[in-house]
Every structure is written in C-alpha cells, then in structure tokens.
PDB file of N, CA and C in Angstrom:
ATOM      1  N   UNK A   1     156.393 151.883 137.719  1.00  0.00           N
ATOM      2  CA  UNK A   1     155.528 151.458 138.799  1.00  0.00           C
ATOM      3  C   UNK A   1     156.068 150.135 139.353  1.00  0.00           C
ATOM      4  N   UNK A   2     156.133 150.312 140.559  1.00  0.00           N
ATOM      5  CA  UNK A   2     156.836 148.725 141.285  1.00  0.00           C
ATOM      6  C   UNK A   2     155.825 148.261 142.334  1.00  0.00           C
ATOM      7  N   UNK A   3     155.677 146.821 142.944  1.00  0.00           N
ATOM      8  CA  UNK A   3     155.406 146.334 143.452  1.00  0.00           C
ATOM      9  C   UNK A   3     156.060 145.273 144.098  1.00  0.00           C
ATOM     10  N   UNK A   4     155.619 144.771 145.378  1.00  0.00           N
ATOM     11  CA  UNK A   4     156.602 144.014 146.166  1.00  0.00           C
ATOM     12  C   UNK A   4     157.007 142.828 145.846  1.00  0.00           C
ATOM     13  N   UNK A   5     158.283 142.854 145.260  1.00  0.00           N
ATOM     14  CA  UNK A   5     159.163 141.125 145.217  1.00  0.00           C
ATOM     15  C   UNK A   5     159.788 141.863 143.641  1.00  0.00           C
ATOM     16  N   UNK A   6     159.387 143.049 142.962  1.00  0.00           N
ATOM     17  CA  UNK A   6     160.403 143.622 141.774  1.00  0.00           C
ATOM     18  C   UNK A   6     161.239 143.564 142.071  1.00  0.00           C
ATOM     19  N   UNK A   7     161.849 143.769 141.188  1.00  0.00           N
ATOM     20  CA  UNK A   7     163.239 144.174 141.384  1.00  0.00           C
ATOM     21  C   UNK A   7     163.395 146.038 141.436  1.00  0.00           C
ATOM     22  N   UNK A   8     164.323 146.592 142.087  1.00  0.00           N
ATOM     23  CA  UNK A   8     164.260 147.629 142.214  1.00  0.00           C
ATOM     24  C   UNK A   8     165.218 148.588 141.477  1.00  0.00           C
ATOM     25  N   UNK A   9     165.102 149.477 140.895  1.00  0.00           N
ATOM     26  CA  UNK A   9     166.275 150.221 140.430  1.00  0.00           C
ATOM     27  C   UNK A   9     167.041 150.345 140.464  1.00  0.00           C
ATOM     28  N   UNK A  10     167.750 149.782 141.774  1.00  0.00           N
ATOM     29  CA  UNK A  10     168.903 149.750 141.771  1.00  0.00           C
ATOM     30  C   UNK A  10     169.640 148.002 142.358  1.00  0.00           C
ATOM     31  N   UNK A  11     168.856 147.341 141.267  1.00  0.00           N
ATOM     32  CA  UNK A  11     168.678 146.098 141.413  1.00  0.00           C
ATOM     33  C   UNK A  11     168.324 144.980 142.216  1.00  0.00           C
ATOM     34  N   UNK A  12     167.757 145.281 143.083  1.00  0.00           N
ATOM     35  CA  UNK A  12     167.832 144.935 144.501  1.00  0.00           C
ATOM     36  C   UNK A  12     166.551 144.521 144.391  1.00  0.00           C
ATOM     37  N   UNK A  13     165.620 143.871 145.890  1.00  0.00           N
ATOM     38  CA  UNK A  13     164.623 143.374 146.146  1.00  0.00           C
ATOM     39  C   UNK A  13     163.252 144.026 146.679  1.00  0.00           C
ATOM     40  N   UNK A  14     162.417 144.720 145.952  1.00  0.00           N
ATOM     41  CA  UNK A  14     161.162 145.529 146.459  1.00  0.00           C
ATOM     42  C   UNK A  14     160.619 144.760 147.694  1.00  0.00           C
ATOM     43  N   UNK A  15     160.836 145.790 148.847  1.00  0.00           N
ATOM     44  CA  UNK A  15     159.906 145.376 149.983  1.00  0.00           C
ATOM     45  C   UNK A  15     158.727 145.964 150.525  1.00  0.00           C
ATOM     46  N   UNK A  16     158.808 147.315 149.980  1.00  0.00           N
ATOM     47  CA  UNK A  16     157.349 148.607 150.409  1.00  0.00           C
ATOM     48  C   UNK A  16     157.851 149.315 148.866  1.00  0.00           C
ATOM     49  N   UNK A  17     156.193 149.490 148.863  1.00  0.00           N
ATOM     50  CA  UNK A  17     156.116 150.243 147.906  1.00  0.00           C
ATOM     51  C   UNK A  17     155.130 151.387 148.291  1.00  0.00           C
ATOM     52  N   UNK A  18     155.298 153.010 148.196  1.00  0.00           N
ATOM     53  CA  UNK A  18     154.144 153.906 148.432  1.00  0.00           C
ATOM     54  C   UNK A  18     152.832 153.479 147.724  1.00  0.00           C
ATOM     55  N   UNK A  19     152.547 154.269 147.791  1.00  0.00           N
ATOM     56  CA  UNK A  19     150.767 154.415 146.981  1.00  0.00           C
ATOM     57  C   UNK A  19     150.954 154.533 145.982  1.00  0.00           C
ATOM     58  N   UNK A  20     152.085 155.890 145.424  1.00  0.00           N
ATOM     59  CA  UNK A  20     151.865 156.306 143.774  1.00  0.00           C
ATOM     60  C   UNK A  20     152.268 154.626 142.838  1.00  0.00           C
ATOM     61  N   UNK A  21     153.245 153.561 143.719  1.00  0.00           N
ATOM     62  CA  UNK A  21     154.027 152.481 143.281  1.00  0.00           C
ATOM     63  C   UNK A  21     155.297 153.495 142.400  1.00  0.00           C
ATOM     64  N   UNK A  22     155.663 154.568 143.179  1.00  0.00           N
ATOM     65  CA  UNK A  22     157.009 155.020 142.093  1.00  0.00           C
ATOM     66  C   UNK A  22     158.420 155.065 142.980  1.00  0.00           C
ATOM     67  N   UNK A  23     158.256 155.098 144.158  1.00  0.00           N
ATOM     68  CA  UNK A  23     158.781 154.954 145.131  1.00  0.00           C
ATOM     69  C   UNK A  23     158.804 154.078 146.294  1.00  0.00           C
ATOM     70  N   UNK A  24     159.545 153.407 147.065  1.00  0.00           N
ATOM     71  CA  UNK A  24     159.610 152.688 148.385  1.00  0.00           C
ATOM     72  C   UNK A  24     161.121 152.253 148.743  1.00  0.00           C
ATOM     73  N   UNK A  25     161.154 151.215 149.287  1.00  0.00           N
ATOM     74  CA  UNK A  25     162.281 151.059 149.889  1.00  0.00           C
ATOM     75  C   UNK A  25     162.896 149.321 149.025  1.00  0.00           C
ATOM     76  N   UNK A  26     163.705 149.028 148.971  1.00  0.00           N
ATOM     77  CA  UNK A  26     164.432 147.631 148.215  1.00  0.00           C
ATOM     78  C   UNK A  26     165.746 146.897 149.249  1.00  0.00           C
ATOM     79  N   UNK A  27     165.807 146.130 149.599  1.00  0.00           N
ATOM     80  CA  UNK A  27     166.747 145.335 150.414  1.00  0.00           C
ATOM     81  C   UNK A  27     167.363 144.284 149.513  1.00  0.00           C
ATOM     82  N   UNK A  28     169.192 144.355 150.006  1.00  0.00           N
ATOM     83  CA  UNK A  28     169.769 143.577 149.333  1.00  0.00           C
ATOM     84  C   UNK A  28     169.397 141.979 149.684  1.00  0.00           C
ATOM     85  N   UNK A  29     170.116 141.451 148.341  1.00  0.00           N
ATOM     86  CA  UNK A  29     169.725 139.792 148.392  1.00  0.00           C
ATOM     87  C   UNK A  29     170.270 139.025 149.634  1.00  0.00           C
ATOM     88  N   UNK A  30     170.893 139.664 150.176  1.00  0.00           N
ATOM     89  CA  UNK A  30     171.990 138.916 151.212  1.00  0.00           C
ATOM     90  C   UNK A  30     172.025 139.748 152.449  1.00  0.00           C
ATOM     91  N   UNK A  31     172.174 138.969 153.464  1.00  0.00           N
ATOM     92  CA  UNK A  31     172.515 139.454 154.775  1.00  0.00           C
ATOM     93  C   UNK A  31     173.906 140.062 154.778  1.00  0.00           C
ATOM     94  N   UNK A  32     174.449 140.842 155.567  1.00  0.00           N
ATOM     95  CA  UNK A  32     176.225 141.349 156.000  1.00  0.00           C
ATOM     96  C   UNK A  32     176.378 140.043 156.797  1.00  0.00           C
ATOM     97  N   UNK A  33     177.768 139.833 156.109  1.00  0.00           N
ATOM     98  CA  UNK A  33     178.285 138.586 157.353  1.00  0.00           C
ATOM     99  C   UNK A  33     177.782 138.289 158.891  1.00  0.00           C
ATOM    100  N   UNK A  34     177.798 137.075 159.528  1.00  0.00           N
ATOM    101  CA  UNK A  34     177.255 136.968 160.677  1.00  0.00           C
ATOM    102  C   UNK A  34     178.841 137.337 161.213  1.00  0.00           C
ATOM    103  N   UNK A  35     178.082 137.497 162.508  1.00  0.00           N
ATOM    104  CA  UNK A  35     179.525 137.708 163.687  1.00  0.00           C
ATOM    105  C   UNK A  35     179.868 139.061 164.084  1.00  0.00           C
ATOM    106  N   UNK A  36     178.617 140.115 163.294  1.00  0.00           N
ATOM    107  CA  UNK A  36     179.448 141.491 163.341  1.00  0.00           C
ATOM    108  C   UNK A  36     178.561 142.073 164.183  1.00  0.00           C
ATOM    109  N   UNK A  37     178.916 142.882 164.899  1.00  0.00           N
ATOM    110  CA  UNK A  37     178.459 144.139 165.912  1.00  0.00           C
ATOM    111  C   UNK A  37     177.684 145.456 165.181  1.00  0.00           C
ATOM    112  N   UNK A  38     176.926 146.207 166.289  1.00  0.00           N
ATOM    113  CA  UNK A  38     176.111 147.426 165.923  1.00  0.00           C
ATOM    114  C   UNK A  38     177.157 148.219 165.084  1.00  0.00           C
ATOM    115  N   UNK A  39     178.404 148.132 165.259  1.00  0.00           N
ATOM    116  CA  UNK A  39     179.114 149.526 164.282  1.00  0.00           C
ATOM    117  C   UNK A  39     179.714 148.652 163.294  1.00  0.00           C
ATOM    118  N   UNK A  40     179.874 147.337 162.884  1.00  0.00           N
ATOM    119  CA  UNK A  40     180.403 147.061 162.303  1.00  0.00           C
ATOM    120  C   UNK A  40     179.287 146.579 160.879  1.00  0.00           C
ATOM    121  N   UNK A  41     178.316 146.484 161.368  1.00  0.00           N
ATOM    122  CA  UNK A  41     176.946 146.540 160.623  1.00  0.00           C
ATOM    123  C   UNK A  41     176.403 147.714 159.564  1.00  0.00           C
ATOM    124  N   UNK A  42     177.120 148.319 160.505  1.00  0.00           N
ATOM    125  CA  UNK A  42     176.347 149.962 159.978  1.00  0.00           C
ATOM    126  C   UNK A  42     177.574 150.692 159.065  1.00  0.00           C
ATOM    127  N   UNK A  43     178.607 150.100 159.066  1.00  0.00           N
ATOM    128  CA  UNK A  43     179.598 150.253 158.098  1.00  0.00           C
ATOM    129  C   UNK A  43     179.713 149.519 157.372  1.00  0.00           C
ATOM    130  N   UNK A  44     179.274 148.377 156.731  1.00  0.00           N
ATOM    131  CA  UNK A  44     179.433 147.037 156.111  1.00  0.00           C
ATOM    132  C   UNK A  44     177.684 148.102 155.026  1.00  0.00           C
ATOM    133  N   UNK A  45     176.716 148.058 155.887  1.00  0.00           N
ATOM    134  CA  UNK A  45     175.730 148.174 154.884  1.00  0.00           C
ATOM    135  C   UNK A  45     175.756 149.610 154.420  1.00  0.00           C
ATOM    136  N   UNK A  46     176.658 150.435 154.922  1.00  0.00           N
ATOM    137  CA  UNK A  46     176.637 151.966 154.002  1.00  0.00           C
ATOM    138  C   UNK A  46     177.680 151.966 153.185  1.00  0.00           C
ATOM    139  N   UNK A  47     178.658 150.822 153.278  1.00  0.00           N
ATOM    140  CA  UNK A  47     179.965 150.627 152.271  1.00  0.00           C
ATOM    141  C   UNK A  47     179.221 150.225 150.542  1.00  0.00           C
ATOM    142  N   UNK A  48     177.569 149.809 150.294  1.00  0.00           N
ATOM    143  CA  UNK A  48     177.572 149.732 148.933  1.00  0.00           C
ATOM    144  C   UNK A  48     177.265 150.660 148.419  1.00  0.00           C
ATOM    145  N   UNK A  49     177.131 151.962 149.022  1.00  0.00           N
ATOM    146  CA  UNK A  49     177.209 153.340 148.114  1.00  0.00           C
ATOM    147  C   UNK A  49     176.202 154.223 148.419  1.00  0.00           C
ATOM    148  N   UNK A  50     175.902 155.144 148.056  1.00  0.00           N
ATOM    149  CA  UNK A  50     175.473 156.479 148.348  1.00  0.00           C
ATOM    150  C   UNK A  50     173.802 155.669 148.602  1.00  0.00           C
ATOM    151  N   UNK A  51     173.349 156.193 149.417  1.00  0.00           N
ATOM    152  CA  UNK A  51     171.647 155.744 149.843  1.00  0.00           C
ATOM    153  C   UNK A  51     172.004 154.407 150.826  1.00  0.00           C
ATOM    154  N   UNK A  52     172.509 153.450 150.514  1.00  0.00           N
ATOM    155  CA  UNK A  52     172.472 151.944 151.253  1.00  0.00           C
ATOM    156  C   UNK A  52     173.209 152.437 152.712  1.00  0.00           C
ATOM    157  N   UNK A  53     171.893 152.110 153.746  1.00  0.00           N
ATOM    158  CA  UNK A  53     172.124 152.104 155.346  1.00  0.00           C
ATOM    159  C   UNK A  53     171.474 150.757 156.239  1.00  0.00           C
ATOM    160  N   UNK A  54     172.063 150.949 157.373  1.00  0.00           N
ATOM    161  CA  UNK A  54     171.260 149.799 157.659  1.00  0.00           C
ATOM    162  C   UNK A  54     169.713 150.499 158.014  1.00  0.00           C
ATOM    163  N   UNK A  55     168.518 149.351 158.020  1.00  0.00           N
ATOM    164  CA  UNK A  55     167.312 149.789 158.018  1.00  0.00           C
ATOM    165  C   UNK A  55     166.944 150.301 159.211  1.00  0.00           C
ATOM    166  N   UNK A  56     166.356 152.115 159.274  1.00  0.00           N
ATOM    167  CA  UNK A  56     165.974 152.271 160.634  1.00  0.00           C
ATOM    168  C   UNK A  56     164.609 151.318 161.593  1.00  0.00           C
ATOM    169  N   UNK A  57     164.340 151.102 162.700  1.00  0.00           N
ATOM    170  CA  UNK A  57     163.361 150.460 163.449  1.00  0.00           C
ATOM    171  C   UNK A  57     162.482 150.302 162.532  1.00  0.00           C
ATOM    172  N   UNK A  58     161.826 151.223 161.998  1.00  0.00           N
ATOM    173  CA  UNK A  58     160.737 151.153 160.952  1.00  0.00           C
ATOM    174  C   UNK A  58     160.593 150.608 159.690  1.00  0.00           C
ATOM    175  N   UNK A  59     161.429 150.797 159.015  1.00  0.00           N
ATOM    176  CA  UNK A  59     161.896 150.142 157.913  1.00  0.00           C
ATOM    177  C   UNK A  59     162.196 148.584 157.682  1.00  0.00           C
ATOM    178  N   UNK A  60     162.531 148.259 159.587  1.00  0.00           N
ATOM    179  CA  UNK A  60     162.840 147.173 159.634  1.00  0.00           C
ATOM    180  C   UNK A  60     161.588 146.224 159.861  1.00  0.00           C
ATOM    181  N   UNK A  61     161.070 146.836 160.730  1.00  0.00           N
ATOM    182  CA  UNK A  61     159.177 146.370 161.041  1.00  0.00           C
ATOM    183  C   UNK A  61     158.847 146.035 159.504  1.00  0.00           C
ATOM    184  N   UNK A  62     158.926 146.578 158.350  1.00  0.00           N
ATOM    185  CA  UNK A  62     158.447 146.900 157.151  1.00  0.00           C
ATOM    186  C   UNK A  62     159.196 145.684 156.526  1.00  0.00           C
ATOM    187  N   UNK A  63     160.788 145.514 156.497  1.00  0.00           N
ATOM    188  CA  UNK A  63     161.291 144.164 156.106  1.00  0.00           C
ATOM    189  C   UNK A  63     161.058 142.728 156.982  1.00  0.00           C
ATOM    190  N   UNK A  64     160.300 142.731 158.371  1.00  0.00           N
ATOM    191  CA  UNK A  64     160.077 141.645 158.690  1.00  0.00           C
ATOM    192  C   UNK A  64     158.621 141.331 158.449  1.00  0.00           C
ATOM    193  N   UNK A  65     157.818 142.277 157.879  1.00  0.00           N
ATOM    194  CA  UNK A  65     156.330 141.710 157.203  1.00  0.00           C
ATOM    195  C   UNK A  65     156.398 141.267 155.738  1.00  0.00           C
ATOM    196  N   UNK A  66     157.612 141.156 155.292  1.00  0.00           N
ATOM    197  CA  UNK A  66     157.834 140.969 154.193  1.00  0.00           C
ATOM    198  C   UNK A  66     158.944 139.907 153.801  1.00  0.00           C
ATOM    199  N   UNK A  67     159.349 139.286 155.046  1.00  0.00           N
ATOM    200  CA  UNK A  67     160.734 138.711 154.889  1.00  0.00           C
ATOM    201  C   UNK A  67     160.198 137.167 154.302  1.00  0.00           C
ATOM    202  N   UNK A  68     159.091 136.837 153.616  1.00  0.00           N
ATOM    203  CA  UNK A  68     159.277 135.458 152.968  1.00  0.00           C
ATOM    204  C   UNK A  68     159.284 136.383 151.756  1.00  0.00           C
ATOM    205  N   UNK A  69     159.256 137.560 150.893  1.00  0.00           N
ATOM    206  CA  UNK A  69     159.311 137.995 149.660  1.00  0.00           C
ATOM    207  C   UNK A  69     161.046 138.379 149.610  1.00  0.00           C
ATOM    208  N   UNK A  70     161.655 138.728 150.410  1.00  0.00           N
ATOM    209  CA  UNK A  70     162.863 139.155 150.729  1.00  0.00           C
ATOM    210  C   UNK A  70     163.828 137.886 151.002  1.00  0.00           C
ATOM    211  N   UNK A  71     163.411 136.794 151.017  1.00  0.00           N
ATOM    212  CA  UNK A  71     164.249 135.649 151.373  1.00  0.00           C
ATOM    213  C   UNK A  71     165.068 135.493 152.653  1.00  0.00           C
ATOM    214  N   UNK A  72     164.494 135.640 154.548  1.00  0.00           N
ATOM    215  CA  UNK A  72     165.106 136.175 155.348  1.00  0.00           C
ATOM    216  C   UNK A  72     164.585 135.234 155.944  1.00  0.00           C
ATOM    217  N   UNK A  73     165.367 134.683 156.931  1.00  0.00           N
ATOM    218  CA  UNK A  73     165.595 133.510 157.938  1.00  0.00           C
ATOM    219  C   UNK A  73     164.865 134.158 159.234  1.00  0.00           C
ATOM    220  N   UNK A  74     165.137 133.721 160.435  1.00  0.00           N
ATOM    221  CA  UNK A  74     164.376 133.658 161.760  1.00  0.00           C
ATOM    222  C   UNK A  74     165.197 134.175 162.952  1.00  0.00           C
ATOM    223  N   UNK A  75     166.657 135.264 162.513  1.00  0.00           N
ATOM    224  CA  UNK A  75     167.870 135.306 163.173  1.00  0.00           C
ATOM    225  C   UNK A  75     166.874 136.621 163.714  1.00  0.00           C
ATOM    226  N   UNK A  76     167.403 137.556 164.752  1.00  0.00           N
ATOM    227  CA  UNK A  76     167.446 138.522 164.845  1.00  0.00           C
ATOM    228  C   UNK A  76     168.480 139.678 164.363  1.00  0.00           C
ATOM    229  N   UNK A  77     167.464 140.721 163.866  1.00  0.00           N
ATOM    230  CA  UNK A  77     168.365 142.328 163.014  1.00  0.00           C
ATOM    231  C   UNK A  77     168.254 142.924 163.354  1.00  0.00           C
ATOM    232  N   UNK A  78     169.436 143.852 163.089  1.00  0.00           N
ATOM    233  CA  UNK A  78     169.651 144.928 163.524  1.00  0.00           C
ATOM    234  C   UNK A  78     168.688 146.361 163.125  1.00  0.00           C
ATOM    235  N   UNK A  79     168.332 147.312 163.826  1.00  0.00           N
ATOM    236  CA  UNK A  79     168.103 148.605 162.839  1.00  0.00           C
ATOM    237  C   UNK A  79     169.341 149.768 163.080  1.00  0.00           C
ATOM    238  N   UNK A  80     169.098 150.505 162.433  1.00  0.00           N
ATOM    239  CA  UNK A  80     169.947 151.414 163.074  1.00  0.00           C
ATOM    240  C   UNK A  80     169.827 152.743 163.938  1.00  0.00           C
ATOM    241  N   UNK A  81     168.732 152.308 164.546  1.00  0.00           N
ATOM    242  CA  UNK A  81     167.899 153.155 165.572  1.00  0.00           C
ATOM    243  C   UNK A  81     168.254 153.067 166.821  1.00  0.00           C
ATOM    244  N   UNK A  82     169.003 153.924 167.532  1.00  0.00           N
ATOM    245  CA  UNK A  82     169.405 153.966 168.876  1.00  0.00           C
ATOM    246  C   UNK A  82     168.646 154.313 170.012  1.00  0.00           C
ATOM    247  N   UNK A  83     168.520 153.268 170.885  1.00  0.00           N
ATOM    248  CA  UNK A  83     168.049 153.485 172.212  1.00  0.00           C
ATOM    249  C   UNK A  83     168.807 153.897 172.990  1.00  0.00           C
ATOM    250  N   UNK A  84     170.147 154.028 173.387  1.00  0.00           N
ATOM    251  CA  UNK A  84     170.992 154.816 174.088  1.00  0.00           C
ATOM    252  C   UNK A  84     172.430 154.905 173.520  1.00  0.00           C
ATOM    253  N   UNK A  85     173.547 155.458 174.765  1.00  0.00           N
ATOM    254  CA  UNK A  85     174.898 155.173 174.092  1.00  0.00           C
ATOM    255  C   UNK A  85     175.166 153.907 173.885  1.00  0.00           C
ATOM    256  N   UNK A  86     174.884 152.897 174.370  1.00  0.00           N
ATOM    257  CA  UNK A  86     175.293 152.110 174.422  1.00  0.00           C
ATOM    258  C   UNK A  86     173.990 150.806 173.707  1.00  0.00           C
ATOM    259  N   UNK A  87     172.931 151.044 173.581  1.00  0.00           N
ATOM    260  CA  UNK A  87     171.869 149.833 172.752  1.00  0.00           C
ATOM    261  C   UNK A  87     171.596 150.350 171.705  1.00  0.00           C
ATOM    262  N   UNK A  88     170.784 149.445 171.136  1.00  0.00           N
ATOM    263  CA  UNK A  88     170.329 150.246 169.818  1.00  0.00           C
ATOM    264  C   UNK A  88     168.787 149.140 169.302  1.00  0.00           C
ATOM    265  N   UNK A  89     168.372 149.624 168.682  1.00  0.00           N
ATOM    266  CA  UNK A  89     167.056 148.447 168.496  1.00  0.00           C
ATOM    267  C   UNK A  89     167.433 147.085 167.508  1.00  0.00           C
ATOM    268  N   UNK A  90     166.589 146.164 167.779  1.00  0.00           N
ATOM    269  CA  UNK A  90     167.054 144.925 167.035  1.00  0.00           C
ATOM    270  C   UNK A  90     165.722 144.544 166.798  1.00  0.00           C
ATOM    271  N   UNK A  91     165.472 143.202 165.764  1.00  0.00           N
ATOM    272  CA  UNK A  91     163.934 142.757 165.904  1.00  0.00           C
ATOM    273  C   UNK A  91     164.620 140.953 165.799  1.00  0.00           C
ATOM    274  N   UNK A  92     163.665 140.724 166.309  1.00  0.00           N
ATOM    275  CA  UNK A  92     163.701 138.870 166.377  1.00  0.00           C
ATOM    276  C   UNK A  92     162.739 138.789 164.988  1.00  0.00           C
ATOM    277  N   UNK A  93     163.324 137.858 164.154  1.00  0.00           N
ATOM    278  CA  UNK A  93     162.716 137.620 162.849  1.00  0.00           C
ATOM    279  C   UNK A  93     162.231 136.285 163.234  1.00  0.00           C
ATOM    280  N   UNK A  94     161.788 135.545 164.430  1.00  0.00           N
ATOM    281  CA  UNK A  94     161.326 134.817 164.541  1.00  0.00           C
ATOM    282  C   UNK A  94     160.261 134.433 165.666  1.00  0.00           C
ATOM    283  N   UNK A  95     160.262 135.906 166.191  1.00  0.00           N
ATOM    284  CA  UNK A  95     158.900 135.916 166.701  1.00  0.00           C
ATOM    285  C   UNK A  95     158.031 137.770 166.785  1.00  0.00           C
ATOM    286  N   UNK A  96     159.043 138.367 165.792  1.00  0.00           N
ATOM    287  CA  UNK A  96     158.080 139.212 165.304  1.00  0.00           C
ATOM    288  C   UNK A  96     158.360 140.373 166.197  1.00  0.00           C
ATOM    289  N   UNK A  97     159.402 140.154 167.571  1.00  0.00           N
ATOM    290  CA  UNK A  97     159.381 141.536 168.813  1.00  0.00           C
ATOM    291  C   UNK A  97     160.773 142.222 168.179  1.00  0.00           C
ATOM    292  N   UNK A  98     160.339 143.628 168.806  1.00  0.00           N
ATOM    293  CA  UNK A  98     161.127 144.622 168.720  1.00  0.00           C
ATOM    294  C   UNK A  98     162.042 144.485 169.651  1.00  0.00           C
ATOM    295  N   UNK A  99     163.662 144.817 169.797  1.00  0.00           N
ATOM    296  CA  UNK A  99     164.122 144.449 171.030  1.00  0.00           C
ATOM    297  C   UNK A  99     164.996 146.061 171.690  1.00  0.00           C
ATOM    298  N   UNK A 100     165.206 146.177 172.609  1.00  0.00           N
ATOM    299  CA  UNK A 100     167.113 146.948 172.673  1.00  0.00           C
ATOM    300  C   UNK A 100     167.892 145.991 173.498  1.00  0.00           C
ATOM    301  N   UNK A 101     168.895 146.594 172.603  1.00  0.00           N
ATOM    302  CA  UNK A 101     170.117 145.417 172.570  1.00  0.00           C
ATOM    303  C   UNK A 101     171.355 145.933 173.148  1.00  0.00           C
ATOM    304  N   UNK A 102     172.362 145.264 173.481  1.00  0.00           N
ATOM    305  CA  UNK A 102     173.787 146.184 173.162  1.00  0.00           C
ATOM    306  C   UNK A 102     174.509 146.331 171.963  1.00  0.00           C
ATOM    307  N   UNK A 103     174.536 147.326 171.698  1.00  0.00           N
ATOM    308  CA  UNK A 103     175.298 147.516 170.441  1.00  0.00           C
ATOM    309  C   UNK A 103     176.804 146.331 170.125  1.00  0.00           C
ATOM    310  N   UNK A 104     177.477 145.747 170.958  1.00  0.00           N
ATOM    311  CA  UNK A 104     178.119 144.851 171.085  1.00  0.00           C
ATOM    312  C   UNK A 104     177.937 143.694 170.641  1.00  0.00           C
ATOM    313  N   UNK A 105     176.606 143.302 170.919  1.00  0.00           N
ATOM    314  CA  UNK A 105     176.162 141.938 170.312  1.00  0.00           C
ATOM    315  C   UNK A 105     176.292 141.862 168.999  1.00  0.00           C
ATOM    316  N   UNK A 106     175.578 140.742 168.690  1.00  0.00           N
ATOM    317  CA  UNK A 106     176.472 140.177 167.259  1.00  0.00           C
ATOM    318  C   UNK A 106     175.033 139.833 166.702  1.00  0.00           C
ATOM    319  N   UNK A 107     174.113 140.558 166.301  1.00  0.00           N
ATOM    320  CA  UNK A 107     172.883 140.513 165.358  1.00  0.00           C
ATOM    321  C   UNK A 107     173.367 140.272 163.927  1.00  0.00           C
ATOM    322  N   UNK A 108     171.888 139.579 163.009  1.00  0.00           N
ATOM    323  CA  UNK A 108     172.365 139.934 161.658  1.00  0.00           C
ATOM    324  C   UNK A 108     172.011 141.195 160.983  1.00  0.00           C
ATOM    325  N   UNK A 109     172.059 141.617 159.566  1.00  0.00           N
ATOM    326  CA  UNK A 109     171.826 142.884 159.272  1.00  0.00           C
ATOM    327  C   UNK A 109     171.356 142.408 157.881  1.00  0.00           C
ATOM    328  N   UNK A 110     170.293 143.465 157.143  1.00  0.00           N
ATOM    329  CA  UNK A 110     170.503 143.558 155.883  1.00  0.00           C
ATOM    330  C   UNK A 110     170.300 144.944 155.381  1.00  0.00           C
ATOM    331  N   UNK A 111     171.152 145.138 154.255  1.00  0.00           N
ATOM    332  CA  UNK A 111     171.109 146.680 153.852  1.00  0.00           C
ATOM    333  C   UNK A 111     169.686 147.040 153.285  1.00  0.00           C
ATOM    334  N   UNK A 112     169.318 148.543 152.959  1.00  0.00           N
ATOM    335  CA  UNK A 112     168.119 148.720 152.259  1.00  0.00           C
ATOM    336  C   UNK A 112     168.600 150.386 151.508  1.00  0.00           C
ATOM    337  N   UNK A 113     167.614 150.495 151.239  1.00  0.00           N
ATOM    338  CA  UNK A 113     167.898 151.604 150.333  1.00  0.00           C
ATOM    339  C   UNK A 113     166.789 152.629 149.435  1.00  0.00           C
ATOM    340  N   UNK A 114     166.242 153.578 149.511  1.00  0.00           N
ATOM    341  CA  UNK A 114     164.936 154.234 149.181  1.00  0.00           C
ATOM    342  C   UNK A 114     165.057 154.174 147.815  1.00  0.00           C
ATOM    343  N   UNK A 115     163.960 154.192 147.350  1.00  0.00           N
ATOM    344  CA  UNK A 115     163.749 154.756 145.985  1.00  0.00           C
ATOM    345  C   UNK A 115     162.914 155.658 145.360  1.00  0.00           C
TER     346      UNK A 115
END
C-alpha cells in the first residue's frame, strides 16, 4: 500500500496514488537536463527503461498538484500530449496554466512511470 511522497517500486517518488493505494504513478528525483526540446525530452525520459515516458497532459496536471512532495521548481513542463504537428502541451509550474507550445522550445521535463 503506498501513499504520496513513498517511495515507489521502482524507487522513485509517489505522486498519485489510486484508491486500492496498490497502484499510481511515481516521478523521478530529477528533472532531464534544461535546454532540450519536445523530442529530445521524450527520448531522454523513455531512455530509463521499459514504463518511464514523459508525463501525458494529465499526469502532468497530477505532478503539478503535487510538485512541493516531488521537489519541482516554477519552470514550465513538458507533457507528452500533442496538440498538433508541430505543438504539444506544456504546463507553467508557476502559475498552474496548461499551455500549447512548439515542440521546438526548450521546456523542462520530468520522467514518470505507473505502477
């Protein structure tokens, strides 16, 4: 049974937990380097292994109600939810809005991962 700020099974940081508490989602301790773009994001956070993506729109809503348990600054992140060929969604971690972006820009990211 887990609850938010455990540690997660696969060592990582509990940010949602379901109802049963046997399952939810865990985000790594660390952001992906700053400076990187929508594809370079989304390859950086699926490079730690089977499950770890970057967080879709939702998931991400879910890590910014949680980002003083998660240890997360005021930058804006990425999800990996696409609004067109060319945007994709982002959230401002410092005032709480959802954005679309160009995939070009240079957001931060953090990985997550179900459990």
């Amino acid at each position: 049974m887990y609850v938010l700020g455990d540690t997660g099974p696969n060592g990582r940081i509990v940010y949602f937990v379901e109802g049963s508490g046997e399952h939810g989602l865990e985000a790594r301790a660390a952001d992906e380097p700053h400076g990187l773009n929508w594809f370079e994001v989304k390859t950086a956070a699926s490079a730690y292994g089977p499950g770890w993506h970057l967080p879709t729109k939702t998931e991400l809503e879910l890590l910014y109600e949680q980002r003083n348990i998660v240890g997360m600054g005021t930058d804006g992140y990425w999800s990996s939810t696409i609004a067109s060929n060319n945007n994709a969604w982002a959230q401002n971690f410092f005032t709480g809005t959802q954005v679309i972006s160009s995939k070009l820009f240079t957001w931060s990211a953090r990985a997550v991962r179900a459990f």
